[in-house]
Protein backbone atom coordinates (compact mmCIF):
# COMPACT_ATOMS: atom_id res chain seq x y z
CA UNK A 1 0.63 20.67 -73.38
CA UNK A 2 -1.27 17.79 -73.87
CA UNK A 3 1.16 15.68 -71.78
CA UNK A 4 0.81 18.41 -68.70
CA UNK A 5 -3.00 17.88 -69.01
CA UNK A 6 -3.03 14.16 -68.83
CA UNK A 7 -0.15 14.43 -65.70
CA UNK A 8 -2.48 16.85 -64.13
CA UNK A 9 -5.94 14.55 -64.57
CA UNK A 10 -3.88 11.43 -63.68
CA UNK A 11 -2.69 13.47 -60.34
CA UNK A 12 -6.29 14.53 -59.60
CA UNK A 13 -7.56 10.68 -60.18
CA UNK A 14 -4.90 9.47 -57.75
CA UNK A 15 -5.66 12.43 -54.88
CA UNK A 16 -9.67 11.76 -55.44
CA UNK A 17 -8.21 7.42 -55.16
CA UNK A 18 -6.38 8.11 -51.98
CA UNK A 19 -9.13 10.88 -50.49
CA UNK A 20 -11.70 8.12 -50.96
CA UNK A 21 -9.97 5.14 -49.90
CA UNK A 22 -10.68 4.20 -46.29
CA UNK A 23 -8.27 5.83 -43.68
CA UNK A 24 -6.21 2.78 -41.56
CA UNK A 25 -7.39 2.75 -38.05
CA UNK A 26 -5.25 5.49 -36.04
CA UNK A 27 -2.74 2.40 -33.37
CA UNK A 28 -4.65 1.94 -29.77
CA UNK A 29 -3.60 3.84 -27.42
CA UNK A 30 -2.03 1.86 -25.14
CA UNK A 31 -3.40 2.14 -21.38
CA UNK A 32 -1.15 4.16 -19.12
CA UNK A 33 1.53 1.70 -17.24
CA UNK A 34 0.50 2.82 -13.81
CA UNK A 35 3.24 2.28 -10.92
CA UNK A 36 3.76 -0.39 -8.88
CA UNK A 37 3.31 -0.01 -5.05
CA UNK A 38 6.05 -2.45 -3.92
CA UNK A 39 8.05 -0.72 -1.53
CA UNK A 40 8.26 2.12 0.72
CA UNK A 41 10.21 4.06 -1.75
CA UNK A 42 7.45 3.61 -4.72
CA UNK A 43 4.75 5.08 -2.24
CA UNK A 44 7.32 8.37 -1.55
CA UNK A 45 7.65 8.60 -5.15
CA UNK A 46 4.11 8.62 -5.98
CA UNK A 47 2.83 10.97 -2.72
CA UNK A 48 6.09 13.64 -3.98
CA UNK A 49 4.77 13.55 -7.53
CA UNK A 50 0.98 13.68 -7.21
CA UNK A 51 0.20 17.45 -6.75
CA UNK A 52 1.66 17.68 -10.17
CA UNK A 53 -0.56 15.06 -11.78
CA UNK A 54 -3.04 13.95 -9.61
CA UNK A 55 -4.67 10.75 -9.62
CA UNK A 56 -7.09 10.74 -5.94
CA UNK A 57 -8.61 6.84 -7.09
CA UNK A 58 -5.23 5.49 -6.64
CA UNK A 59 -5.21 6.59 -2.90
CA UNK A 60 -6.79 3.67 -1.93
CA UNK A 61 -4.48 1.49 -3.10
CA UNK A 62 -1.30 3.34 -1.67
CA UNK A 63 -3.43 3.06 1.63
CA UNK A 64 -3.82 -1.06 1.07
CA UNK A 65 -0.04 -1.27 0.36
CA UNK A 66 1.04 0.98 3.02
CA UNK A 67 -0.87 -1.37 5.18
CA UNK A 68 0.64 -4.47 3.73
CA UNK A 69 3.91 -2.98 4.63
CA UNK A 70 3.38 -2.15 7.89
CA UNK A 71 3.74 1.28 7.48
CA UNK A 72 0.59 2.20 9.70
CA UNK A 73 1.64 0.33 12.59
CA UNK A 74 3.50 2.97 14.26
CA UNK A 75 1.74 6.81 13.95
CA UNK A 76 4.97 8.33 14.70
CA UNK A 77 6.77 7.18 11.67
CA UNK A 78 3.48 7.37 9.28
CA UNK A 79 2.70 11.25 9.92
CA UNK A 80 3.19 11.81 5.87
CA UNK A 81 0.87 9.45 4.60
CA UNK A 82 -1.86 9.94 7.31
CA UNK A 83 -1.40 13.62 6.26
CA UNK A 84 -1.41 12.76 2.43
CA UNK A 85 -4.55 11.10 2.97
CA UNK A 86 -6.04 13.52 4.72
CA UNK A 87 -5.11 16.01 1.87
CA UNK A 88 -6.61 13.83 -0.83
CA UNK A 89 -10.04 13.65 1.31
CA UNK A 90 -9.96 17.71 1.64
CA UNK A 91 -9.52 18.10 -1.78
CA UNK A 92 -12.03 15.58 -3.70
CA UNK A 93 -15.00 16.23 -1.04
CA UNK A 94 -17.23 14.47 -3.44
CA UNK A 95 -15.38 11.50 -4.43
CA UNK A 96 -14.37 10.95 -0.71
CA UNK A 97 -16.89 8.69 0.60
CA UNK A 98 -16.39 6.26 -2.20
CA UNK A 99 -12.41 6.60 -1.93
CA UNK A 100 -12.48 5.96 1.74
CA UNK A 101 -15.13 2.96 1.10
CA UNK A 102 -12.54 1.63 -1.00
CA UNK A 103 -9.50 1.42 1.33
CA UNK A 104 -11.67 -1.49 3.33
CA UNK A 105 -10.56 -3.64 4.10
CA UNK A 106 -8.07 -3.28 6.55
CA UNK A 107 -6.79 -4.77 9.59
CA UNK A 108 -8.25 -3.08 12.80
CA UNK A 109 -4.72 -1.83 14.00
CA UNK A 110 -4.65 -0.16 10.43
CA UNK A 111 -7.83 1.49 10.75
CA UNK A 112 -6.19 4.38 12.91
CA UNK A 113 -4.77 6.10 10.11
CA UNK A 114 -8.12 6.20 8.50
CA UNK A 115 -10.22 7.61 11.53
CA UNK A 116 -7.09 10.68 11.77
CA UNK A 117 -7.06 11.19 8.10
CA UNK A 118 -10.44 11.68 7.68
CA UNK A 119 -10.28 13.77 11.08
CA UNK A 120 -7.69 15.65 10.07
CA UNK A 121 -8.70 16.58 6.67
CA UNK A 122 -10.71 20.38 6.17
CA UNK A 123 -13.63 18.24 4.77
CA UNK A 124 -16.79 19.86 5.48
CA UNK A 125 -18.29 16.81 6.67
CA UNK A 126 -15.82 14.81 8.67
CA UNK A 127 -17.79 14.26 11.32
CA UNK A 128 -20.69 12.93 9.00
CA UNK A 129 -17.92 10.63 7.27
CA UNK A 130 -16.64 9.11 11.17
CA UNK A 131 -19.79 8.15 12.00
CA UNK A 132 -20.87 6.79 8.45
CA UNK A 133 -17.79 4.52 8.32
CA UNK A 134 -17.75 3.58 12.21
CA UNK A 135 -19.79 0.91 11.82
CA UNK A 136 -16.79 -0.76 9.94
CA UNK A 137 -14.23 0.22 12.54
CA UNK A 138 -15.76 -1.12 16.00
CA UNK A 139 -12.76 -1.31 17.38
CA UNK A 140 -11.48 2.40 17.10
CA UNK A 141 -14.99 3.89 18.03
CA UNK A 142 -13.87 5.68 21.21
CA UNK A 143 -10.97 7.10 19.13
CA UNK A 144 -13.70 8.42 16.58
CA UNK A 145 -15.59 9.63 19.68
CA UNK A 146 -12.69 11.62 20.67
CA UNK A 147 -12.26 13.52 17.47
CA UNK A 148 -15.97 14.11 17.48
CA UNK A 149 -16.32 15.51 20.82
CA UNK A 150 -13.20 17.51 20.19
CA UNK A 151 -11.50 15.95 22.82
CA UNK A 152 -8.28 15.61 20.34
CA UNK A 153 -7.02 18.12 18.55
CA UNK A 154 -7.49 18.19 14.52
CA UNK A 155 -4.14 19.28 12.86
CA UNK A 156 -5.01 22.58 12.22
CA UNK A 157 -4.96 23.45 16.31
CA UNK A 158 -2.72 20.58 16.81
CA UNK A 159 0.48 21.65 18.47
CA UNK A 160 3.90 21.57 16.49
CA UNK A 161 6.54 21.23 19.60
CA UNK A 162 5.18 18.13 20.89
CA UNK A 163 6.20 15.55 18.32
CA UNK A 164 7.12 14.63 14.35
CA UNK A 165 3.74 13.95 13.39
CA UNK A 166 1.99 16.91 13.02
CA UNK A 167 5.31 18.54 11.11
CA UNK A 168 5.10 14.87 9.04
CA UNK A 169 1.05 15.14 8.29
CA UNK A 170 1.45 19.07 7.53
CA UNK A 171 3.83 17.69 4.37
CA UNK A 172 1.75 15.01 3.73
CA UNK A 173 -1.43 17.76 3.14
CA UNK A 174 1.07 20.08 1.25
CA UNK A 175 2.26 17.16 -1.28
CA UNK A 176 -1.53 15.78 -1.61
CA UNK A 177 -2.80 19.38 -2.27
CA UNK A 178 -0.19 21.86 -3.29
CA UNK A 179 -1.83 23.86 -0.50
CA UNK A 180 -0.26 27.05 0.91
CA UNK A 181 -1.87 26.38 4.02
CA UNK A 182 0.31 23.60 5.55
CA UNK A 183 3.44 25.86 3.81
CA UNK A 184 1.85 28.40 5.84
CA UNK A 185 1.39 27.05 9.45
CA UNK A 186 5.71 25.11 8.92
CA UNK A 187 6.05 28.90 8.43
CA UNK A 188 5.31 30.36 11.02
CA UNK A 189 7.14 28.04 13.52
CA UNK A 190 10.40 28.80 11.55
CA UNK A 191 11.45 31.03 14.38
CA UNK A 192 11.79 28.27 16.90
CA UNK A 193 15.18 27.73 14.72
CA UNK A 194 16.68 29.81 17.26
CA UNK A 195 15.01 29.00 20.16
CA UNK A 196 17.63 29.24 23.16
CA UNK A 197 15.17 27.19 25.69
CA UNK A 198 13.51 25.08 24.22
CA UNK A 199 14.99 21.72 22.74
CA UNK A 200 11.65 20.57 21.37
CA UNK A 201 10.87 23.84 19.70
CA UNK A 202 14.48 24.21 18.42
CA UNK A 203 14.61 20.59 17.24
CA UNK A 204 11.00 20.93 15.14
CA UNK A 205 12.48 24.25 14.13
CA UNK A 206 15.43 23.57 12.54
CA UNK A 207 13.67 20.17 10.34
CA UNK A 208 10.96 22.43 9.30
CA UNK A 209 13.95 24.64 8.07
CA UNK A 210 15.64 21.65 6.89
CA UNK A 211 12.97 20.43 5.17
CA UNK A 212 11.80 23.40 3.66
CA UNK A 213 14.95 24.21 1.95
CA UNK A 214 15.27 20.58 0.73
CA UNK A 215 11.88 20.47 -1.24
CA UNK A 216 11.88 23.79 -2.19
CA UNK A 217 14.95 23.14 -3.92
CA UNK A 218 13.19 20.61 -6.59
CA UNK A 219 9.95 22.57 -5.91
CA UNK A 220 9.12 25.93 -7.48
CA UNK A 221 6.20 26.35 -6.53
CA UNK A 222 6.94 26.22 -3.34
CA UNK A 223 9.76 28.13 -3.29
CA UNK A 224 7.71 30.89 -4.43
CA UNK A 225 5.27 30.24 -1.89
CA UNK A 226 8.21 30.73 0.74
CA UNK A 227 9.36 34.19 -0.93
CA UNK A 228 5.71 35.57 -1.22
CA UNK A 229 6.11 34.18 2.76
CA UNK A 230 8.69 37.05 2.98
CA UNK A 231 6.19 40.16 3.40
CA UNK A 232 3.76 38.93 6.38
CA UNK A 233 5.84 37.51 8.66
CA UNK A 234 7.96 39.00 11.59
CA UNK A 235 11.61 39.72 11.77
CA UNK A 236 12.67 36.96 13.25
CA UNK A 237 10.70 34.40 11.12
CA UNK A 238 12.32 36.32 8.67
CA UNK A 239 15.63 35.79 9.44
CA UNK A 240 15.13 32.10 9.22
CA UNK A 241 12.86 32.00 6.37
CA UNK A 242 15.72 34.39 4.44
CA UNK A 243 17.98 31.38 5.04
CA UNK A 244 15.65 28.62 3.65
CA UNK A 245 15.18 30.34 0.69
CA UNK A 246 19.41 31.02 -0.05
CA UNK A 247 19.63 27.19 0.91
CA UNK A 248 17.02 26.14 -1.83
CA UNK A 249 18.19 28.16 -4.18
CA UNK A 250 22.25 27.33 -3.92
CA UNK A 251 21.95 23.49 -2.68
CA UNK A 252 23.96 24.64 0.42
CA UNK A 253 21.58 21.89 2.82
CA UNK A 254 25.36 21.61 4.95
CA UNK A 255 25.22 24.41 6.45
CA UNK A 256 21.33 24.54 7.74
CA UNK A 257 22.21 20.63 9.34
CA UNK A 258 25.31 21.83 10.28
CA UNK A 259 23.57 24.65 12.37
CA UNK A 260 21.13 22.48 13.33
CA UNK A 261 23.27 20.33 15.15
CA UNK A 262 25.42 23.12 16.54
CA UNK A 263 22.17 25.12 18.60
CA UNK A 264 20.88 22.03 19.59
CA UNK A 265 24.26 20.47 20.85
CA UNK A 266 24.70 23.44 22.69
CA UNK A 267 21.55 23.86 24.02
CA UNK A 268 22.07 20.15 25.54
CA UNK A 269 24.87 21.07 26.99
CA UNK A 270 24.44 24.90 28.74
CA UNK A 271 20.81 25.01 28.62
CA UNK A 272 18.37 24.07 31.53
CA UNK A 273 18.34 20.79 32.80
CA UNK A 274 15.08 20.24 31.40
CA UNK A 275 16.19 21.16 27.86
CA UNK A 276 18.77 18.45 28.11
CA UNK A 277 16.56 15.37 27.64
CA UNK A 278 17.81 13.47 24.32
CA UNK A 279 15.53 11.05 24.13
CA UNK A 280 12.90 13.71 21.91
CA UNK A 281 15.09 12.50 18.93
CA UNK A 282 15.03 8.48 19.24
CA UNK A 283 11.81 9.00 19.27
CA UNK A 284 8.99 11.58 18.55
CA UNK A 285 11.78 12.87 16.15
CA UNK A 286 12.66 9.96 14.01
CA UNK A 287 10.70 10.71 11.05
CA UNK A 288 11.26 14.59 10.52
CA UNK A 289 14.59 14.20 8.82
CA UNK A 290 13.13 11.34 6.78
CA UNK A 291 10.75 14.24 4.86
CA UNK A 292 14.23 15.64 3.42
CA UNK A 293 14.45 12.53 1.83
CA UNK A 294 11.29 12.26 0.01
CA UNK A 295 12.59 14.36 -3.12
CA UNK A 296 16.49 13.57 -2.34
CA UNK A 297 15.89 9.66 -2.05
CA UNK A 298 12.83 8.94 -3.80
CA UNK A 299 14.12 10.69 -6.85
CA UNK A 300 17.34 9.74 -6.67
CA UNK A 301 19.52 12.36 -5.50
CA UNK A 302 22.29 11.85 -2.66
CA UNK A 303 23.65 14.96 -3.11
CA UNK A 304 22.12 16.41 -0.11
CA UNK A 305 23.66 14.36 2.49
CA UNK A 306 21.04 13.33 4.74
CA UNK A 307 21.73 9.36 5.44
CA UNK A 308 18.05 7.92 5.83
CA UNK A 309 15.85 5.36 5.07
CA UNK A 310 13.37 6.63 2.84
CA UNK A 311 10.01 5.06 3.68
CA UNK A 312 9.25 6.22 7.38
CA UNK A 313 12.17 6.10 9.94
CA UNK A 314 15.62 7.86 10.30
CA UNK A 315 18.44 4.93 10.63
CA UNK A 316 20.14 4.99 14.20
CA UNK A 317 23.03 6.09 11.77
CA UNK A 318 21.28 9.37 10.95
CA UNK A 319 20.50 9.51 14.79
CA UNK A 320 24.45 9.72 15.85
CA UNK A 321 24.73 11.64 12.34
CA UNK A 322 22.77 14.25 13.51
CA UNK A 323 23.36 14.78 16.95
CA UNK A 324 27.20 14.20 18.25
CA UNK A 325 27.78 12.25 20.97
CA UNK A 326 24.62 10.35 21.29
């Protein structure tokens, strides 16, 4: 008994010992190893991943290396990240004075994809933000005039058929916002999928499809977005939209190209004379296939067939690849 009582007082001595005895410092928590911009693909990777963790003071310095790459140079091929930056504005509209302030400097040339993000973003006060930054952009003040006075379109009333772009900057909002508006506007041009007389409708048509059954694969959220899509639209849209959805779901992105290149092939070949002018997709169209590519290249996954340079352009490859005979 007496041996159980000294056990016990020893144990209490030793708990009240280690109770009192000063704690070791928790380890440091090591700062977050934040990606490198280096390359075209490590920009993609970071715009595809950053409705899921945002991170809007690192915009700036996608913008900088974007710049440093060259990727600004040419608006046709840098819809997505004109339209990512536009997004971020739209959805931090207090932080986005400071976060435009700090993507100077930049070369004059460069400056263009600032003056349409901003433009192009739903923030309340675009206008205010043109004119506070135009001082530092002299030489794109009559393309800030424009915007203001509304004599270019914004991307919300900026028409789908005539380009890559706009289809390019609506992904870029969608992937800085997680919006269902942009989701909402690619949509409603589903339809032109089937357009018999049109080769610029049918062409945007078929990569929104593409492209909406590609991310919404690796996407949930917006693959719900698509099926809660289902109930508002019209019959036709529905059609289409019925077949994004079973592509997404079942990794069948074949047959969508594969139709793609079938309506449009035959289009160039029975349709009007005006519908038979190629020269939409060496051009205007070079960058819509690259948005399939954002979550199949950028994340490593080949299995859905597109051939393309992830970072801005399709390959002349991916041209021929895509429409036979050219």
């Amino acid at each position: 008994m007496r041996s159980a009582m000294v056990w016990l007082s020893a144990l209490a001595i030793a708990g009240f010992a280690f109770a009192a005895a000063p704690q070791a410092a928790p380890p440091k928590r090591q700062p977050e190893r934040q990606q490198a911009f280096t390359r075209p693909e490590d920009l993609l990777r970071w715009i595809n991943g950053y409705r899921t963790d945002p991170k809007p003071e690192r915009m700036p310095d996608l913008v900088k290396a974007a710049s440093a790459m060259g990727i600004f140079r040419d608006m046709e091929t840098a819809g997505v990240y004109v339209g990512f930056m536009a997004g971020v504005i739209e959805a931090n509209p207090r932080k986005a004075e400071a976060l435009i302030g700090r993507m100077f400097p930049l070369p004059p040339e460069d400056q263009v994809a600032i003056v349409r993000a901003i433009a192009h973003s739903g923030h309340p006060e675009w206008k205010n933000l043109l004119a506070k930054f135009s001082e530092r952009m002299p030489a794109r003040s009559v393309l800030i005039d424009r915007f203001a006075s509304g004599k270019l379109p914004r991307l919300d009333s900026m028409p789908l058929d005539t380009g890559a772009a706009p289809l390019d900057m609506l992904w870029g909002k969608y992937f800085a916002t997680g919006s269902y508006d942009p989701v909402l506007r690619m949509v409603s041009i589903l339809e032109w999928a089937k357009d018999g007389n049109n080769v610029d409708r049918l062409t945007v048509g078929n990569m929104t499809k593409l492209t909406l059954a590609t991310n919404a694969s690796r996407d949930p959220a917006l693959l719900q977005m698509l099926k809660a899509s289902m109930q508002f639209e019209t019959k036709e849209t529905k059609a289409v939209l019925t077949e994004v959805i079973d592509a997404a779901e079942t990794f069948e992105f074949g047959k969508v190209r594969r139709d793609a290149m079938a309506s449009i092939e035959q289009l160039k070949t029975k349709g009007p004379a005006s519908a038979r002018n190629t020269m939409w997709w060496g051009q205007a169209g070079q960058t819509a296939l690259a948005l399939g590519c954002i979550v199949a290249g950028a994340m490593g996954h080949v299995e859905v067939g597109v051939p393309c340079i992830v970072g801005g352009a399709v390959s002349s490859a991916a041209l021929k690849y895509m429409v036979p005979g050219q």
